[in-house]
PDB file of N, CA and C in Angstrom:
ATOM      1  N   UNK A   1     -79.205 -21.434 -41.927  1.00  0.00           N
ATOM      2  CA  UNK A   1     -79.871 -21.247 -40.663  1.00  0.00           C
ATOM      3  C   UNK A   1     -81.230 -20.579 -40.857  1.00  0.00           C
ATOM      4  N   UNK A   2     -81.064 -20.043 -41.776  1.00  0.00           N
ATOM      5  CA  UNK A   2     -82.300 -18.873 -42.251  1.00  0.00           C
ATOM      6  C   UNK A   2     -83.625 -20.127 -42.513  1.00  0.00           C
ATOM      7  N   UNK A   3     -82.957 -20.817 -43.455  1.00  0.00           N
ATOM      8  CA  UNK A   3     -83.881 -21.526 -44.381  1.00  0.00           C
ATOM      9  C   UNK A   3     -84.646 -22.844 -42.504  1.00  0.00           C
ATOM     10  N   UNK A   4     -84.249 -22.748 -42.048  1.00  0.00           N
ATOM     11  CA  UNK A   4     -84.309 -23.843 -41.021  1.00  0.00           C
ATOM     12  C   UNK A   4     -85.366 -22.590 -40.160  1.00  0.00           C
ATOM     13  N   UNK A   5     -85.265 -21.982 -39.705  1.00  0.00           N
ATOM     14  CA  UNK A   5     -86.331 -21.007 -38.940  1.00  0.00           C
ATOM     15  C   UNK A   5     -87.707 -20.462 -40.186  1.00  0.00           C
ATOM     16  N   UNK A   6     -87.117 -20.534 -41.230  1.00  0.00           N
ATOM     17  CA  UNK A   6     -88.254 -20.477 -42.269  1.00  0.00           C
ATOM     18  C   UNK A   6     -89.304 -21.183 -42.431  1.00  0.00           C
ATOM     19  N   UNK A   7     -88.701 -22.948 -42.166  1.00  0.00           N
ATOM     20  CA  UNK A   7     -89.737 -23.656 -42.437  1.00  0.00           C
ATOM     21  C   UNK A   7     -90.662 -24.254 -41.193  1.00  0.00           C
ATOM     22  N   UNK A   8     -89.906 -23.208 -40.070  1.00  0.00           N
ATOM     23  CA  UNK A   8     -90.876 -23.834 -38.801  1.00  0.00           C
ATOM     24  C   UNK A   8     -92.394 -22.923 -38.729  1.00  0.00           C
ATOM     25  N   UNK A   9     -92.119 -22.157 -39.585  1.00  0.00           N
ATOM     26  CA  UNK A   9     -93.171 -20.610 -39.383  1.00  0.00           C
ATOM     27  C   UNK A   9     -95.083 -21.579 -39.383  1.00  0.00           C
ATOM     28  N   UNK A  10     -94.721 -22.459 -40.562  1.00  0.00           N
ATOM     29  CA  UNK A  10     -96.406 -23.056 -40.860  1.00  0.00           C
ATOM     30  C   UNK A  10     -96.448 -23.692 -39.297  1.00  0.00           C
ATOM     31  N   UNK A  11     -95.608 -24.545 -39.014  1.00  0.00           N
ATOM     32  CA  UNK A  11     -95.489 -25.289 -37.428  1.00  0.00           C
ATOM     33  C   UNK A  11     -96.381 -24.584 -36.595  1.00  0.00           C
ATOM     34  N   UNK A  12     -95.852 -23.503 -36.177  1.00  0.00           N
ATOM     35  CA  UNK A  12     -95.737 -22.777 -34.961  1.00  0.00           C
ATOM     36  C   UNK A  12     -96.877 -21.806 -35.294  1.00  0.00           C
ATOM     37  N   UNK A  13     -97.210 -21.326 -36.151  1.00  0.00           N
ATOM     38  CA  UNK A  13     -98.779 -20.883 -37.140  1.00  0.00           C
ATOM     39  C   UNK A  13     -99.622 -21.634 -36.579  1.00  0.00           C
ATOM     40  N   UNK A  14     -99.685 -22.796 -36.672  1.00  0.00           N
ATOM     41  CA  UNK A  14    -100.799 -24.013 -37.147  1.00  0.00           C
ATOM     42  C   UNK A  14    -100.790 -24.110 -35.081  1.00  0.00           C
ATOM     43  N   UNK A  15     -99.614 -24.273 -34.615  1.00  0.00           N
ATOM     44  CA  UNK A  15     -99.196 -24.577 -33.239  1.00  0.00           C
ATOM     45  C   UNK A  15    -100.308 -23.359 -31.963  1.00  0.00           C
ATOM     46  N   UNK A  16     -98.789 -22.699 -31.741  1.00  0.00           N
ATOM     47  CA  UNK A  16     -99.138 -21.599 -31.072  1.00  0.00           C
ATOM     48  C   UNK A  16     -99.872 -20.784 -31.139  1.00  0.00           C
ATOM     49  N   UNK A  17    -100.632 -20.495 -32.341  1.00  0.00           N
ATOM     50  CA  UNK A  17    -101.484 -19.224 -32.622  1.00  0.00           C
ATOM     51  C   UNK A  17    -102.598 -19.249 -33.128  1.00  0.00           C
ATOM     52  N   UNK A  18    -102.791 -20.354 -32.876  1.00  0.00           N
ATOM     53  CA  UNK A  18    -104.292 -21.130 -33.581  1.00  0.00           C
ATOM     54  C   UNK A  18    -105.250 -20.140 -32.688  1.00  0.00           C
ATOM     55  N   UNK A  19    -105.111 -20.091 -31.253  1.00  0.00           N
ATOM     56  CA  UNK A  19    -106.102 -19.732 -30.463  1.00  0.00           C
ATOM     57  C   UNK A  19    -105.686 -17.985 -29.941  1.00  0.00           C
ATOM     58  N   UNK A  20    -104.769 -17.445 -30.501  1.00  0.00           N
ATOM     59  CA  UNK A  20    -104.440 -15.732 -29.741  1.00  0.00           C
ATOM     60  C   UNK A  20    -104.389 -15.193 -30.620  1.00  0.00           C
ATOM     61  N   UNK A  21    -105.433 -14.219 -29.905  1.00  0.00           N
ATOM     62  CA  UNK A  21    -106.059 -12.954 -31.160  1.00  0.00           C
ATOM     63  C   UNK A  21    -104.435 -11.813 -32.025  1.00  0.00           C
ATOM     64  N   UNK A  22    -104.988 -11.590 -32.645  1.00  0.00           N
ATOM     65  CA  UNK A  22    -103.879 -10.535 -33.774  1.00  0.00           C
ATOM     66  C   UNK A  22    -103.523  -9.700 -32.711  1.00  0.00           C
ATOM     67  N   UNK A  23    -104.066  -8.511 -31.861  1.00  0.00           N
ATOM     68  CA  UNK A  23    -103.884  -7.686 -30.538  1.00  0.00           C
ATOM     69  C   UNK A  23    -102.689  -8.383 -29.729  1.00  0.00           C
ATOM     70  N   UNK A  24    -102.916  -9.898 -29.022  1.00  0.00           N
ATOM     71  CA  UNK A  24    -101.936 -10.566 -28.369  1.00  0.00           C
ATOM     72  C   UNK A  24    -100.844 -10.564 -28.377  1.00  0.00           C
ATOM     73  N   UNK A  25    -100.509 -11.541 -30.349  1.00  0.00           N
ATOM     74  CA  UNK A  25     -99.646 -11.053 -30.922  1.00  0.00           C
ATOM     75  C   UNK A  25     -98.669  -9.987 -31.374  1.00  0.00           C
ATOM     76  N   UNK A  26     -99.327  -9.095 -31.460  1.00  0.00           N
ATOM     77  CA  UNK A  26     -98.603  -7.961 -31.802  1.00  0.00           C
ATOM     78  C   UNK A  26     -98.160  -7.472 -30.209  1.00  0.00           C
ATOM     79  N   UNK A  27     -99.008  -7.513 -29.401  1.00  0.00           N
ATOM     80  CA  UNK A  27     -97.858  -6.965 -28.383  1.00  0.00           C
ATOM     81  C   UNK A  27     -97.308  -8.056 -27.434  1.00  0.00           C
ATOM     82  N   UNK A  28     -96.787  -9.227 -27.874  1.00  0.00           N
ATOM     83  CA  UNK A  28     -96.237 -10.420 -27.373  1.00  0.00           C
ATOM     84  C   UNK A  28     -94.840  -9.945 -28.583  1.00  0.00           C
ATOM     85  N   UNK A  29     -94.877  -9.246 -29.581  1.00  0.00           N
ATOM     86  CA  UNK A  29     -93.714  -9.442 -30.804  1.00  0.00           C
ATOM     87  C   UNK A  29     -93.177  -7.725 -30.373  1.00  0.00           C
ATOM     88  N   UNK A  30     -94.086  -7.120 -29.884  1.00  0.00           N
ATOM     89  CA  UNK A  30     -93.640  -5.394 -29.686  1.00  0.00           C
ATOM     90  C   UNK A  30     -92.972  -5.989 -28.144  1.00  0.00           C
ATOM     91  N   UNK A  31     -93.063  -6.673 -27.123  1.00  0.00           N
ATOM     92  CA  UNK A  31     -92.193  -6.653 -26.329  1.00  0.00           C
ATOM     93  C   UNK A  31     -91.205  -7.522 -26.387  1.00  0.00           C
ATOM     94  N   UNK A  32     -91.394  -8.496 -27.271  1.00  0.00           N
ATOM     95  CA  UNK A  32     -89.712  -9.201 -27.962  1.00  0.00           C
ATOM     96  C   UNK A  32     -88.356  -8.381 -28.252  1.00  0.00           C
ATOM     97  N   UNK A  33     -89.562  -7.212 -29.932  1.00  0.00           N
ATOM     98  CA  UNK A  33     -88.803  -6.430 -30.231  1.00  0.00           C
ATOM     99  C   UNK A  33     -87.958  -5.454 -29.122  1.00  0.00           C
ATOM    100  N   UNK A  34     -88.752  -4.922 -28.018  1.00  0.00           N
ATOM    101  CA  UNK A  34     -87.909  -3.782 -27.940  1.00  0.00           C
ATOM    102  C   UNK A  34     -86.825  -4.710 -26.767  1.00  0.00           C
ATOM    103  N   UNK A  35     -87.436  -5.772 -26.522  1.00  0.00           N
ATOM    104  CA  UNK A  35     -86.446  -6.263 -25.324  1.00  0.00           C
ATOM    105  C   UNK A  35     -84.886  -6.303 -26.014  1.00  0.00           C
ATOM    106  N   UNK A  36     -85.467  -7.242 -27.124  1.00  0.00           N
ATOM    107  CA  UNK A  36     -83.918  -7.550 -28.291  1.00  0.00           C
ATOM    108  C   UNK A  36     -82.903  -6.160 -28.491  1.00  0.00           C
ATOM    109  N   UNK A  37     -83.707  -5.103 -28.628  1.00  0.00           N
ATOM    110  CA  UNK A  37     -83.565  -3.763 -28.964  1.00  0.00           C
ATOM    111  C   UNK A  37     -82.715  -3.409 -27.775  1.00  0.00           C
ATOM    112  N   UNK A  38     -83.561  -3.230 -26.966  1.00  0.00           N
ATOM    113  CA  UNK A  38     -82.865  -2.658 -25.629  1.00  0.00           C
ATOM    114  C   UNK A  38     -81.207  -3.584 -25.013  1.00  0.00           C
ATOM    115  N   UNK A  39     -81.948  -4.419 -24.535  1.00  0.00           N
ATOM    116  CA  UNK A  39     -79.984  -5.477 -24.861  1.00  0.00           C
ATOM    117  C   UNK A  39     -79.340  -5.616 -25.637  1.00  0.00           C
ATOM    118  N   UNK A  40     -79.414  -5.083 -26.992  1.00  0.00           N
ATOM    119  CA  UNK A  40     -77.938  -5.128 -28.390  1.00  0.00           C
ATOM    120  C   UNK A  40     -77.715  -3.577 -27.556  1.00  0.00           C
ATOM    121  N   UNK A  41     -78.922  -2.761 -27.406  1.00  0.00           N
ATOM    122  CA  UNK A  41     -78.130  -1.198 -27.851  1.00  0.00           C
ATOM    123  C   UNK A  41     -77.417  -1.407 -26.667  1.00  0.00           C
ATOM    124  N   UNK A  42     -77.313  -1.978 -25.049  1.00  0.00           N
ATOM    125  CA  UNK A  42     -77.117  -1.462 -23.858  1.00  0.00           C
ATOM    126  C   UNK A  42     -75.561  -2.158 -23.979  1.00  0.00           C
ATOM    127  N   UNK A  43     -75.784  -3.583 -24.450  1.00  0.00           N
ATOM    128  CA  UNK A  43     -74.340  -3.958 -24.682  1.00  0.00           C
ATOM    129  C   UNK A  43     -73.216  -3.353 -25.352  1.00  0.00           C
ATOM    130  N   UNK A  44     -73.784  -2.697 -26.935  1.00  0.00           N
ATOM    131  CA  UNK A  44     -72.671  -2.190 -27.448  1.00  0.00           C
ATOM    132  C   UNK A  44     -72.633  -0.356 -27.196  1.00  0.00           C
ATOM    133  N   UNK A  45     -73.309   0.243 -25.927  1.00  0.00           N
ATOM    134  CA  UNK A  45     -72.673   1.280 -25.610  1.00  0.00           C
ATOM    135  C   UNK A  45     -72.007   0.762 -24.319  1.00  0.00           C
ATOM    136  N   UNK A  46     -72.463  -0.230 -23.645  1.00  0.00           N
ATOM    137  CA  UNK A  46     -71.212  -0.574 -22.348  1.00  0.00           C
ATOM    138  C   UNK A  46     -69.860  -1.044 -23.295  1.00  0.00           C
ATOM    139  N   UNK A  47     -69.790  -2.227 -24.302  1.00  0.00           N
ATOM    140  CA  UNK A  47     -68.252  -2.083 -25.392  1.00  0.00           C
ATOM    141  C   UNK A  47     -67.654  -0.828 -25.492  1.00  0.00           C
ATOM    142  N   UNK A  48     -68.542   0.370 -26.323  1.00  0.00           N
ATOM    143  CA  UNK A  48     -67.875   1.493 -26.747  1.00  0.00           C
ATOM    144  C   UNK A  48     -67.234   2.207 -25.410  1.00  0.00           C
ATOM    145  N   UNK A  49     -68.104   2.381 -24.531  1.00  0.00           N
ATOM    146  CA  UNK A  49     -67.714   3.299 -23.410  1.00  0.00           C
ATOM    147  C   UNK A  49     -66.311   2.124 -22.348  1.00  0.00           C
ATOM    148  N   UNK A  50     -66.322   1.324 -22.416  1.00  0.00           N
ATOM    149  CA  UNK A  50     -65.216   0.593 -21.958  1.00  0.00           C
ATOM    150  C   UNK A  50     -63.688   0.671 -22.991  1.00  0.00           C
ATOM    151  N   UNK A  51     -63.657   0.193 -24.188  1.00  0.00           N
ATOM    152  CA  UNK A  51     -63.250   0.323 -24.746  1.00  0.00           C
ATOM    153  C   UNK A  51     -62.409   2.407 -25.382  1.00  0.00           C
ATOM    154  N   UNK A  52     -63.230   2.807 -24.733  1.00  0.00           N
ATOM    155  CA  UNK A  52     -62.740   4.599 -24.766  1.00  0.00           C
ATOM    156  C   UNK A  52     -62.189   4.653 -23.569  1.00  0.00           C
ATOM    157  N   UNK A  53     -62.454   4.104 -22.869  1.00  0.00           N
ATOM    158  CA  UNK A  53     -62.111   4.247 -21.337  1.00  0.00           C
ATOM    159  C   UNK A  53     -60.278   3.871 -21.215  1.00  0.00           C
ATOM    160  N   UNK A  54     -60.490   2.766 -22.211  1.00  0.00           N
ATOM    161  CA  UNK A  54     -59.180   2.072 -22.136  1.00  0.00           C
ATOM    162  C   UNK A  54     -58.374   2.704 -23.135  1.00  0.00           C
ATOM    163  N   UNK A  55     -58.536   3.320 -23.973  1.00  0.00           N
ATOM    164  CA  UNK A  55     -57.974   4.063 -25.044  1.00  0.00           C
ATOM    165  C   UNK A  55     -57.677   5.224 -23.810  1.00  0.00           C
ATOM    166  N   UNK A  56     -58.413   5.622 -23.574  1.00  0.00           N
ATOM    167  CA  UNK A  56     -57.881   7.106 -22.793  1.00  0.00           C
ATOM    168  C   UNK A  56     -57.128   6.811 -21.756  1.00  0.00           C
ATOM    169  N   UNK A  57     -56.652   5.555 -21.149  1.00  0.00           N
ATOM    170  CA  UNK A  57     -56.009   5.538 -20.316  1.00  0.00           C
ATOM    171  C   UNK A  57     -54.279   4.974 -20.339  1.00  0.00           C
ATOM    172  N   UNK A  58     -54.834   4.395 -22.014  1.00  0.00           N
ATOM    173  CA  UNK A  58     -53.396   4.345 -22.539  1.00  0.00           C
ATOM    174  C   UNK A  58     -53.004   5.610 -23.135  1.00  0.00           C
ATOM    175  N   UNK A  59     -53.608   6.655 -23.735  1.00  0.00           N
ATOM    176  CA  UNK A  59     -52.854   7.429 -24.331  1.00  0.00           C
ATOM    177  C   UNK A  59     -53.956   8.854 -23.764  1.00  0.00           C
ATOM    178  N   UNK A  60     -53.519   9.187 -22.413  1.00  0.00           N
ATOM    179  CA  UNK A  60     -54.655  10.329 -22.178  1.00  0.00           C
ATOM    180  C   UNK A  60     -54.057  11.866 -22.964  1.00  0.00           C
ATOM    181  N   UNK A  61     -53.529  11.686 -23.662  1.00  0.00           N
ATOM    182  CA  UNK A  61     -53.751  13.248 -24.535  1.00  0.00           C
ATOM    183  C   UNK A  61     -54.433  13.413 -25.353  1.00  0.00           C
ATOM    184  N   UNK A  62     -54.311  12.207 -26.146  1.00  0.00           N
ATOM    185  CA  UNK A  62     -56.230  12.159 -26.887  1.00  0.00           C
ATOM    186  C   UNK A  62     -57.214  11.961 -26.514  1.00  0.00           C
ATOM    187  N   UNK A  63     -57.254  12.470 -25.457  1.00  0.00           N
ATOM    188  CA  UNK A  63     -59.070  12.186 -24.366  1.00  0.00           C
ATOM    189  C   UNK A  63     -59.731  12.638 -25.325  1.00  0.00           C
ATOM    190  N   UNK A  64     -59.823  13.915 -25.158  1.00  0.00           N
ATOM    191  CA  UNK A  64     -60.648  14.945 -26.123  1.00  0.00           C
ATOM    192  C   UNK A  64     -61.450  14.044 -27.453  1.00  0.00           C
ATOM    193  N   UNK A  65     -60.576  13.559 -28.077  1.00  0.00           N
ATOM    194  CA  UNK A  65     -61.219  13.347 -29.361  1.00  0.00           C
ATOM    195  C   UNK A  65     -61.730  11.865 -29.220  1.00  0.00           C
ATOM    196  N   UNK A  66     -60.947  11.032 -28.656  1.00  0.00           N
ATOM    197  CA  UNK A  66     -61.947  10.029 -27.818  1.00  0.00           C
ATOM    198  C   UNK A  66     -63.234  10.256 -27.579  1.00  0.00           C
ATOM    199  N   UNK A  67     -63.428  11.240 -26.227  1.00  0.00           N
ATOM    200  CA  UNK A  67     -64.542  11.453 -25.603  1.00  0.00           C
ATOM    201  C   UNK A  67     -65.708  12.034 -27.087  1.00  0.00           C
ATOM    202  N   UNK A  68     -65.551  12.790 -28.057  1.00  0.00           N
ATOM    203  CA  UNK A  68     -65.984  13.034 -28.888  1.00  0.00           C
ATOM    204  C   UNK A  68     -66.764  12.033 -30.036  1.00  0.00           C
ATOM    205  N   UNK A  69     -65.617  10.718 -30.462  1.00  0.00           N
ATOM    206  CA  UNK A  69     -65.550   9.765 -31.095  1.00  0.00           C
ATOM    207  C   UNK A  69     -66.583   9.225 -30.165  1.00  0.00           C
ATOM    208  N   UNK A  70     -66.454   8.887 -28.977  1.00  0.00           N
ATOM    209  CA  UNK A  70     -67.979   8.229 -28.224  1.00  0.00           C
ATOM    210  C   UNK A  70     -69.027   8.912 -27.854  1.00  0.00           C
ATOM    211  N   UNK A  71     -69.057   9.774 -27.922  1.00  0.00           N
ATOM    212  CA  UNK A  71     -70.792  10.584 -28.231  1.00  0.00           C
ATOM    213  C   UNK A  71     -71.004  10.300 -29.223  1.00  0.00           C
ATOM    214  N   UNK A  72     -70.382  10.583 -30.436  1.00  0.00           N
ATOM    215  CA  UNK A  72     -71.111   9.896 -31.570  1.00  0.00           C
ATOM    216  C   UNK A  72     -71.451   8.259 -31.690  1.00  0.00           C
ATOM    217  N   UNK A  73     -70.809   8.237 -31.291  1.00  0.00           N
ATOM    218  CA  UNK A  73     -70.940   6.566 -31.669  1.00  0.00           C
ATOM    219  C   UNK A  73     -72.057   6.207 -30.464  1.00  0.00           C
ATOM    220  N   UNK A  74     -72.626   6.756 -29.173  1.00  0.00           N
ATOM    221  CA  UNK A  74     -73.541   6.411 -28.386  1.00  0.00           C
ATOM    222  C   UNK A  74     -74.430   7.226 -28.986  1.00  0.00           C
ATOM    223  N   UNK A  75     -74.788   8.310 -29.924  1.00  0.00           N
ATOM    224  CA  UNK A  75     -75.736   8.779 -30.448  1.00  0.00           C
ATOM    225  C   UNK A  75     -76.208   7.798 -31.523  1.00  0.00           C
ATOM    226  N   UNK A  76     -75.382   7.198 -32.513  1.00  0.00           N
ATOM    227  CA  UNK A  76     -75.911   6.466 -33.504  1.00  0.00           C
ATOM    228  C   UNK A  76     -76.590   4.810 -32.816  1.00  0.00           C
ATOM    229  N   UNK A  77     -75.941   4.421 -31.513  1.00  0.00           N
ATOM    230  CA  UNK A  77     -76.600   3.377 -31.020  1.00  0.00           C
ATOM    231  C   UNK A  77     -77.904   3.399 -30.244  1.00  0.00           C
ATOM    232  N   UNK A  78     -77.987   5.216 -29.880  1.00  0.00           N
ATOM    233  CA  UNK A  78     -79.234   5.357 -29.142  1.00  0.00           C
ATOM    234  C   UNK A  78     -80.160   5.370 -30.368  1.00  0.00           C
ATOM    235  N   UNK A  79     -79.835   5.991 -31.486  1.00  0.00           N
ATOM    236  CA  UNK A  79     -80.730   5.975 -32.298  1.00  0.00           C
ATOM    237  C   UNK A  79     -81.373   4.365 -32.837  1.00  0.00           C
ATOM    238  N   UNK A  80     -80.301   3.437 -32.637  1.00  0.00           N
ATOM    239  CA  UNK A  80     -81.003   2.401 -33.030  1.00  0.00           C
ATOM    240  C   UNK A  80     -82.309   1.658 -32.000  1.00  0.00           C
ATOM    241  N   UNK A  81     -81.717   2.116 -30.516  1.00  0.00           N
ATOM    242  CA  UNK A  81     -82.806   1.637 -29.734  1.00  0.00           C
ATOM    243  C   UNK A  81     -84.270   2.497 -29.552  1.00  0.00           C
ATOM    244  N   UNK A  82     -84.049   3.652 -30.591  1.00  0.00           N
ATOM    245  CA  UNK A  82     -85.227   4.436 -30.723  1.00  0.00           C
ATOM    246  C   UNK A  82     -85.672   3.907 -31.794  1.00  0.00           C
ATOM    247  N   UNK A  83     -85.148   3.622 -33.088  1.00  0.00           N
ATOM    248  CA  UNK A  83     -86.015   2.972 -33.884  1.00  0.00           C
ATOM    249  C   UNK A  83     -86.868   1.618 -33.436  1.00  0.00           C
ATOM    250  N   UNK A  84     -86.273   0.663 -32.559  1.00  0.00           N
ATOM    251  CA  UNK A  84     -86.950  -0.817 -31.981  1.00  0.00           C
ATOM    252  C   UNK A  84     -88.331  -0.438 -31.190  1.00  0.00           C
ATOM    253  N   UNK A  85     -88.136   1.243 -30.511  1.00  0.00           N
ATOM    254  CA  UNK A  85     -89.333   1.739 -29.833  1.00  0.00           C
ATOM    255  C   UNK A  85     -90.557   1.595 -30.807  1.00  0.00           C
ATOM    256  N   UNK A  86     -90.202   2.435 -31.598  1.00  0.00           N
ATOM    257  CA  UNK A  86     -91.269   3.317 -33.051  1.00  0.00           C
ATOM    258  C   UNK A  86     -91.557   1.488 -33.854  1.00  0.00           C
ATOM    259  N   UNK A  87     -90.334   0.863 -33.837  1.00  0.00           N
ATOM    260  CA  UNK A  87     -91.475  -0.572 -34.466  1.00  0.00           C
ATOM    261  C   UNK A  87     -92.336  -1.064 -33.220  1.00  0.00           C
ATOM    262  N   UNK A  88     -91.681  -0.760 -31.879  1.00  0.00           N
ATOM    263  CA  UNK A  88     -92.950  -1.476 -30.659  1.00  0.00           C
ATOM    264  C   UNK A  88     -93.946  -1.107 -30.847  1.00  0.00           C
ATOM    265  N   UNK A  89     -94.245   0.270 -31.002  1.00  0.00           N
ATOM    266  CA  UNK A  89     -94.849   0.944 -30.798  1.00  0.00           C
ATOM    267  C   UNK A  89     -96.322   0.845 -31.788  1.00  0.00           C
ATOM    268  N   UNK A  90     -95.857   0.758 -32.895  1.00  0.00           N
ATOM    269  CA  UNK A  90     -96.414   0.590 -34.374  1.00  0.00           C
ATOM    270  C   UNK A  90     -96.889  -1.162 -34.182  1.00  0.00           C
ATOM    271  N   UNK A  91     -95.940  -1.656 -33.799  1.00  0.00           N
ATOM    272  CA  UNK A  91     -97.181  -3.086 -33.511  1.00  0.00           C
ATOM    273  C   UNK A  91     -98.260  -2.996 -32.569  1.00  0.00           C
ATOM    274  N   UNK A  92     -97.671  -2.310 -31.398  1.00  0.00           N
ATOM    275  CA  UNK A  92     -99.131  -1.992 -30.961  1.00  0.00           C
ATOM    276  C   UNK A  92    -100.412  -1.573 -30.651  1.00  0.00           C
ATOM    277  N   UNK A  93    -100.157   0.091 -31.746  1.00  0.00           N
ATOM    278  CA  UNK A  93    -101.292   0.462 -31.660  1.00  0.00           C
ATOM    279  C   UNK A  93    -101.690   0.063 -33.618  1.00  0.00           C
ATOM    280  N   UNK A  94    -101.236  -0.371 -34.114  1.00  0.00           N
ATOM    281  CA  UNK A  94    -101.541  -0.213 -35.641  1.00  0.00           C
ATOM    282  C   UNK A  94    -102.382  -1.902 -35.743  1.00  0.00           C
ATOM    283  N   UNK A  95    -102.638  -2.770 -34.568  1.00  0.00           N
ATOM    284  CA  UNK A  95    -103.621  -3.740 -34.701  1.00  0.00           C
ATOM    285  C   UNK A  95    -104.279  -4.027 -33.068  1.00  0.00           C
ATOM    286  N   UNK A  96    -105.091  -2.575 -33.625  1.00  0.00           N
ATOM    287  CA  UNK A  96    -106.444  -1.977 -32.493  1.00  0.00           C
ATOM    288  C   UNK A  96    -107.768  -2.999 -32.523  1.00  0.00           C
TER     289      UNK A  96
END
């Protein structure tokens, strides 16, 4: 699949971008990125937090460590939608 999106790159080079400046680009790819970013992270903390929800309601004496087990796990997914920021971000001011 890889190799098939690889070889469209000269295409769509030669195509689409013949005429839009480097500036365009980069923030046409910084709001891809964080969009992509923002819908993986939002989906898999609505999974985690559903999925705890349902754990705690089958066995509520382990709330506690549940509720624990999903802060972390929504800390390590927020962190990923903070990294998609810092690449938006970096495409758009790093081609001024």
């Amino acid at each position: 699949m890889n190799t098939v999106l690889l070889a469209w790159i000269p295409v769509l080079s030669g195509v689409v971008i013949a005429g839009i400046e480097t500036k365009a680009i980069a923030a046409i790819a910084a709001g891809i990125a964080i969009s992509c970013g923002a819908l993986g992270c939002s989906f898999a903390m609505g999974k985690a937090a559903s999925h705890a929800i349902d754990a705690g309601a089958r066995q509520p004496e382990v709330l506690g460590k549940i509720q624990t087990m999903l802060l972390a796990a929504i800390v390590f997914i927020e962190s990923l939608c903070i990294y998609t920021l810092v690449v938006a971000l970096l495409l758009i001011f790093m081609f001024r």
